[in-house]
C-alpha atoms as a PDB file:
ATOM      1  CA  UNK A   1       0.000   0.000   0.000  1.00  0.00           C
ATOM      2  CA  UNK A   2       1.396   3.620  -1.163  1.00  0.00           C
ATOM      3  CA  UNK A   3       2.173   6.040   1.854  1.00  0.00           C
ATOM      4  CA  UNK A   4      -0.159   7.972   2.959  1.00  0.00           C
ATOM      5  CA  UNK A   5       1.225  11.793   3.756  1.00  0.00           C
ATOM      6  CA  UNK A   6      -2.170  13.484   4.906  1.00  0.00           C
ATOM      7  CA  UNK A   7      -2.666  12.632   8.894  1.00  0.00           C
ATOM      8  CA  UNK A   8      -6.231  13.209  10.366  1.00  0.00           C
ATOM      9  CA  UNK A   9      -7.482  12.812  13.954  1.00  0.00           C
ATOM     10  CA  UNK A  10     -11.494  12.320  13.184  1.00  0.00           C
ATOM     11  CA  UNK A  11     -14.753  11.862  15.755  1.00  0.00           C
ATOM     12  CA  UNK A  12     -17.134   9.569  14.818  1.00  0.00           C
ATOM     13  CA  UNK A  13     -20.282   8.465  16.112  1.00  0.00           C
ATOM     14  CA  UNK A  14     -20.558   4.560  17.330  1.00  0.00           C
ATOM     15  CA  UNK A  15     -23.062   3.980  14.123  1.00  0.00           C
ATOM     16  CA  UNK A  16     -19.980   5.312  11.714  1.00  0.00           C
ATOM     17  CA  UNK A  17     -17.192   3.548  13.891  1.00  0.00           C
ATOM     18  CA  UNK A  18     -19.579   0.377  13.033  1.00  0.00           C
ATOM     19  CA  UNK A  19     -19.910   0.843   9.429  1.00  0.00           C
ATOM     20  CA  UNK A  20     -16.664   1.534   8.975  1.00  0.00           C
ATOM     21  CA  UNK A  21     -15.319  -1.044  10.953  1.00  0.00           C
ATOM     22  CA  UNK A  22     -17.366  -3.602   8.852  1.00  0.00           C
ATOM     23  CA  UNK A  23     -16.248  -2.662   5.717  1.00  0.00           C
ATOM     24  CA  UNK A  24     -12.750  -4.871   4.555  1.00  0.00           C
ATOM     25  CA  UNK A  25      -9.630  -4.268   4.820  1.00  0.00           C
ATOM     26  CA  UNK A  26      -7.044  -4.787   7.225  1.00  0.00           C
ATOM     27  CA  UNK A  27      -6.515  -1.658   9.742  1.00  0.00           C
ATOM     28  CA  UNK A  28      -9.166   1.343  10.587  1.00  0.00           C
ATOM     29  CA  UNK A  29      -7.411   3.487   8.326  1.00  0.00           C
ATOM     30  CA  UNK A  30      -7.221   0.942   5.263  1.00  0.00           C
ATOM     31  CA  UNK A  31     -11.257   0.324   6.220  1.00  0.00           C
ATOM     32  CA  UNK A  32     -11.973   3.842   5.960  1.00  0.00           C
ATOM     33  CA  UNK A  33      -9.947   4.103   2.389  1.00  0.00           C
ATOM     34  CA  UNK A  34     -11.825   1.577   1.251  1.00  0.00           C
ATOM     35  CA  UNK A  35     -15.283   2.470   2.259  1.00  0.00           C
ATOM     36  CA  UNK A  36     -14.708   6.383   0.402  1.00  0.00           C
ATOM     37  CA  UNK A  37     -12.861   5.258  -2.434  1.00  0.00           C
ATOM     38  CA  UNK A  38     -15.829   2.203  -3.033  1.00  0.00           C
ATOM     39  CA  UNK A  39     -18.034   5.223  -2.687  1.00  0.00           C
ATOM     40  CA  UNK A  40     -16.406   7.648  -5.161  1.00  0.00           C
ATOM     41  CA  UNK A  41     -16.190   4.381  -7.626  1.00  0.00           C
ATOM     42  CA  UNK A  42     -19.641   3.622  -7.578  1.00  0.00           C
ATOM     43  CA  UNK A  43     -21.186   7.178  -7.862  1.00  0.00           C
ATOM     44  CA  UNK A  44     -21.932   6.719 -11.633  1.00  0.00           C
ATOM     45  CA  UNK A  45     -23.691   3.313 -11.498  1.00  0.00           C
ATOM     46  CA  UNK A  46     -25.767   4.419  -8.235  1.00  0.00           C
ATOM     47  CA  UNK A  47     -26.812   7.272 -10.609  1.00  0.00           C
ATOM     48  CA  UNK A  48     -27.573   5.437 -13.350  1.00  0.00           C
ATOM     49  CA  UNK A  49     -29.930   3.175 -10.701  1.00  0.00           C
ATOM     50  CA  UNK A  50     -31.368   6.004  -9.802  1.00  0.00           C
ATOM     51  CA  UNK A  51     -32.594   7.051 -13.037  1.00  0.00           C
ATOM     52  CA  UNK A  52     -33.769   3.335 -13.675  1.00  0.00           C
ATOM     53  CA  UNK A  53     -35.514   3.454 -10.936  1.00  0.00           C
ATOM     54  CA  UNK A  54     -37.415   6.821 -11.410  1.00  0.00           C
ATOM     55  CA  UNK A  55     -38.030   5.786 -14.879  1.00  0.00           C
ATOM     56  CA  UNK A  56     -39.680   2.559 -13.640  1.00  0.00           C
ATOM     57  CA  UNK A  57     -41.533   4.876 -11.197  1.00  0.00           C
ATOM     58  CA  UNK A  58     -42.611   7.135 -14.115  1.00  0.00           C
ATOM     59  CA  UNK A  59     -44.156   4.115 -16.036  1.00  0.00           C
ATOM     60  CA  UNK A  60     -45.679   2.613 -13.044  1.00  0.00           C
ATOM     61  CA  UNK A  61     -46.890   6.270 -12.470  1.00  0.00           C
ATOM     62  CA  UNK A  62     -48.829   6.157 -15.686  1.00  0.00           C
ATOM     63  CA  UNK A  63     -50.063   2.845 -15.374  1.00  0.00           C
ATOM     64  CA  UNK A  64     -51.416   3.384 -12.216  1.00  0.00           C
ATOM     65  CA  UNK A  65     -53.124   6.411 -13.530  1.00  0.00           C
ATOM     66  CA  UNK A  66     -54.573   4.706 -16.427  1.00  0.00           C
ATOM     67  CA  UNK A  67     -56.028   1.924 -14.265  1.00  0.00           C
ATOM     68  CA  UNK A  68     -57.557   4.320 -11.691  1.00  0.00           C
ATOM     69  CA  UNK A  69     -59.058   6.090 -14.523  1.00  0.00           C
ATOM     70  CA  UNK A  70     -60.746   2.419 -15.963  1.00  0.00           C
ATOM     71  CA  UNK A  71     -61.938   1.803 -12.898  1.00  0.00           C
ATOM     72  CA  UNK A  72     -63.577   5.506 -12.627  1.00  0.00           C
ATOM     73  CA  UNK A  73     -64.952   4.298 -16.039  1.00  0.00           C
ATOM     74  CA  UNK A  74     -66.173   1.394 -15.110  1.00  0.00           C
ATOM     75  CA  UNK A  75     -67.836   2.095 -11.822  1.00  0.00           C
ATOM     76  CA  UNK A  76     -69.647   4.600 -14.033  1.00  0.00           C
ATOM     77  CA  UNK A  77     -70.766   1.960 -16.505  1.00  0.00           C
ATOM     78  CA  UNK A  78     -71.633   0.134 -13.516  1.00  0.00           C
ATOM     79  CA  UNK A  79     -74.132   2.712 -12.147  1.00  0.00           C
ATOM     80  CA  UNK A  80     -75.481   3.648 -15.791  1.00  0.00           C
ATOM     81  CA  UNK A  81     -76.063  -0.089 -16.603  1.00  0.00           C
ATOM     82  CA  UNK A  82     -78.193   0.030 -13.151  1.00  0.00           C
ATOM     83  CA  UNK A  83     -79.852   2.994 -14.554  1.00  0.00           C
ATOM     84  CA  UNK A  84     -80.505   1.049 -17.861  1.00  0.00           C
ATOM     85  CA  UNK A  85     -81.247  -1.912 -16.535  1.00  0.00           C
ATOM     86  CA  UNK A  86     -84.383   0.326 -14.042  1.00  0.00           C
ATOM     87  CA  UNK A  87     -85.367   2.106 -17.472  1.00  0.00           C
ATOM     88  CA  UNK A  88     -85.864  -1.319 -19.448  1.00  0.00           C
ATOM     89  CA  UNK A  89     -87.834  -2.600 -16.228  1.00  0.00           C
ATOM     90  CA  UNK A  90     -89.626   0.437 -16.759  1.00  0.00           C
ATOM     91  CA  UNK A  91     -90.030   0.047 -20.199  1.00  0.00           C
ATOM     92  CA  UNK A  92     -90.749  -3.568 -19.833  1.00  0.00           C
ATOM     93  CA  UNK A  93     -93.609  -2.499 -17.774  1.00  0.00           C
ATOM     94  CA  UNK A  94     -95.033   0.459 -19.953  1.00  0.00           C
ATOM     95  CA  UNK A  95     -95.316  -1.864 -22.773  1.00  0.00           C
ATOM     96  CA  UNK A  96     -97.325  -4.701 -20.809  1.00  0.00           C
ATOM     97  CA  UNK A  97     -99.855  -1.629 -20.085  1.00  0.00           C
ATOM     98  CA  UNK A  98     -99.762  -0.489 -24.030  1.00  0.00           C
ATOM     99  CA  UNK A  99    -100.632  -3.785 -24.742  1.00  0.00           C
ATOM    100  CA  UNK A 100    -103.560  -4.126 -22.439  1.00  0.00           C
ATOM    101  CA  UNK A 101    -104.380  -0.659 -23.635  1.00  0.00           C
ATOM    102  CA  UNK A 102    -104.565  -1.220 -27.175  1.00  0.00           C
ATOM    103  CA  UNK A 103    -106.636  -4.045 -26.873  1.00  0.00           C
ATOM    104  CA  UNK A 104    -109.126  -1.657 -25.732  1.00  0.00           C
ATOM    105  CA  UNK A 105    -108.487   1.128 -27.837  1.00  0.00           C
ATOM    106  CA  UNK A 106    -109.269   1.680 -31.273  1.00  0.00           C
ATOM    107  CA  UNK A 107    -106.619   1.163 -34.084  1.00  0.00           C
ATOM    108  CA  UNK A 108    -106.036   4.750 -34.949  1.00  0.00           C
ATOM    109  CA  UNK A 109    -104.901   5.320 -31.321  1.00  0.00           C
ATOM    110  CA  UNK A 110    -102.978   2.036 -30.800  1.00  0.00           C
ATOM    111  CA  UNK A 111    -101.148   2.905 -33.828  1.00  0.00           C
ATOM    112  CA  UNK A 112    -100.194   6.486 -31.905  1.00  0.00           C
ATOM    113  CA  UNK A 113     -99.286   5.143 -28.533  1.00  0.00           C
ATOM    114  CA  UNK A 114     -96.884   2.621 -30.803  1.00  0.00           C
ATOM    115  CA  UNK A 115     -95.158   5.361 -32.548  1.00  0.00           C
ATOM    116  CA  UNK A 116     -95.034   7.221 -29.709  1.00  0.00           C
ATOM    117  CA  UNK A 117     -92.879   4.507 -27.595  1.00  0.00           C
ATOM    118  CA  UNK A 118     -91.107   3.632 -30.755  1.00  0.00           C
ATOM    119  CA  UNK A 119     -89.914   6.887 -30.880  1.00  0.00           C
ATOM    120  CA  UNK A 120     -89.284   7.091 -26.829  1.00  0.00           C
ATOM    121  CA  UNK A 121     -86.776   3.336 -27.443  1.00  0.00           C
ATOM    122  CA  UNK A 122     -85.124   5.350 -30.607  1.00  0.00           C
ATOM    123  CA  UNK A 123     -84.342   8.559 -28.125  1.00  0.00           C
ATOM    124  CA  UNK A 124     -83.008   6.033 -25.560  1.00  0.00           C
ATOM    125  CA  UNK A 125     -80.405   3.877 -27.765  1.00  0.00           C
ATOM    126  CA  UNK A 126     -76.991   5.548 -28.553  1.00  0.00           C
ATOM    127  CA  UNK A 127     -76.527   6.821 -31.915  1.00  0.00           C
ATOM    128  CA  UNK A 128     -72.156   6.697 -31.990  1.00  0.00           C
ATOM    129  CA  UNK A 129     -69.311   5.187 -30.647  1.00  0.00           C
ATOM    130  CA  UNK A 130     -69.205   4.801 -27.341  1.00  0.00           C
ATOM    131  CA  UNK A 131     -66.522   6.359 -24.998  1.00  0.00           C
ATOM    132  CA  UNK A 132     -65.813   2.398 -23.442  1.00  0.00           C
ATOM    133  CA  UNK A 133     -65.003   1.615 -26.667  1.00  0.00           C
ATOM    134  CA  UNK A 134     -62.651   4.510 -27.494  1.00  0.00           C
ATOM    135  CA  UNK A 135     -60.859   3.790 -24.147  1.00  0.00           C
ATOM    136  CA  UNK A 136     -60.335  -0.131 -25.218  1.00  0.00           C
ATOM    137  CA  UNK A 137     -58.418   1.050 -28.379  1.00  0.00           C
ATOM    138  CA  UNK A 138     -56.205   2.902 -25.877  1.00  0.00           C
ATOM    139  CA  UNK A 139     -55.759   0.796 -23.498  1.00  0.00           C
ATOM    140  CA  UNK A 140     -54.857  -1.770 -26.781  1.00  0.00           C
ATOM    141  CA  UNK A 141     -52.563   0.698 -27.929  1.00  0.00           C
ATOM    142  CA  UNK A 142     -50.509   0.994 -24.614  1.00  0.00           C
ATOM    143  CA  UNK A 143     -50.224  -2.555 -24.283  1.00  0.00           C
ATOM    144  CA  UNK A 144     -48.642  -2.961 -27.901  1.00  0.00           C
ATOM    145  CA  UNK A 145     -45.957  -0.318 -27.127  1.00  0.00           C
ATOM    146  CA  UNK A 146     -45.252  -1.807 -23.785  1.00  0.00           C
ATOM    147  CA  UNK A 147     -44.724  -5.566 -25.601  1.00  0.00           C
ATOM    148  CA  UNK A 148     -42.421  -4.097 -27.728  1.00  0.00           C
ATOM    149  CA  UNK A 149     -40.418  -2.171 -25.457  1.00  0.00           C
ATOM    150  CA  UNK A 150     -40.279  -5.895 -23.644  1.00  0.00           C
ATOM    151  CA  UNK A 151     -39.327  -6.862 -26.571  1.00  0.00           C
ATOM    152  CA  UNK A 152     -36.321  -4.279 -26.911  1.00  0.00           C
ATOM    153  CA  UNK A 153     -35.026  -5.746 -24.071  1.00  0.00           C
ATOM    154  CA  UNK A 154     -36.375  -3.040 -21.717  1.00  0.00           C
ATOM    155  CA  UNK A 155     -38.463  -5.784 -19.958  1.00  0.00           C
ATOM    156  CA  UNK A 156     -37.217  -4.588 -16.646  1.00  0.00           C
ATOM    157  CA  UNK A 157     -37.918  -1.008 -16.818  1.00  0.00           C
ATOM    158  CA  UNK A 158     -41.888  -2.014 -17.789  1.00  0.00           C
ATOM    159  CA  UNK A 159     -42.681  -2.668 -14.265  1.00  0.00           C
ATOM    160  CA  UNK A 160     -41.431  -1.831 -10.219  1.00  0.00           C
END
């Protein structure tokens, strides 16, 4: 080992004294060379984990986001098939009572009170694309990009 010019007297807590005293090497001094120059050495890798790691974070971020938002979506979908599900009763219902009806009525009327429900299911059934279905080509899309970046060999930095 090269001589070592510089001479320090140091204080050091019994957690430090510890630490330093597991680290290898042969004397205290040699220990504590070790332990700063292993530091110093590793500085670049430990930042280059650190990015890793807050780009994992990042993704799992986004994901995490993305699923909190589908399950927003679906609890609504939830609550407005409920609400479908009460209007078709309803509907169910209203057209046992047309029925009765119209076998009492004359066919000029029957014929309105048809229309008129027709018209009343036509109002009720959605006319484009539905939002679900705009968020399942999304959520398709983000799980293609994510298989190839496993693909790429970034497999690891999909997921904490």
């Amino acid at each position: 080992m090269a001589k070592k010019p510089i001479g320090k007297s140091v204080r050091l807590s019994e957690e430090v004294f510890n630490i330093i005293s597991d680290t290898p090497g042969d004397g205290f001094n040699e220990k504590f060379e070790n332990l700063v120059l292993d530091y110093h050495h590793t500085i670049e890798k430990r930042k280059k984990e650190l990015e890793k790691i807050e780009r994992k974070i990042k993704i799992s971020s986004k994901h995490l986001e993305d699923l909190s938002q589908k399950s927003f979506e679906i609890s609504v979908m939830i609550t407005k098939f409920g609400q479908i599900n009460d209007l078709l009763d309803s509907v169910r219902s209203n057209i046992k009572k047309v029925t009765q009806k119209i076998s009492l009525e004359e066919p000029e009327e029957s014929q309105i009170e048809i229309q008129k429900w027709k018209k009343a299911y036509e109002n009720f059934m959605p006319k484009e694309k539905s939002k679900q279905e705009k968020n399942y080509n999304e959520t398709r899309e983000n799980y293609e990009i994510m298989k190839k970046l496993s693909e790429e060999g970034e497999e690891e930095d999909l997921y904490l």
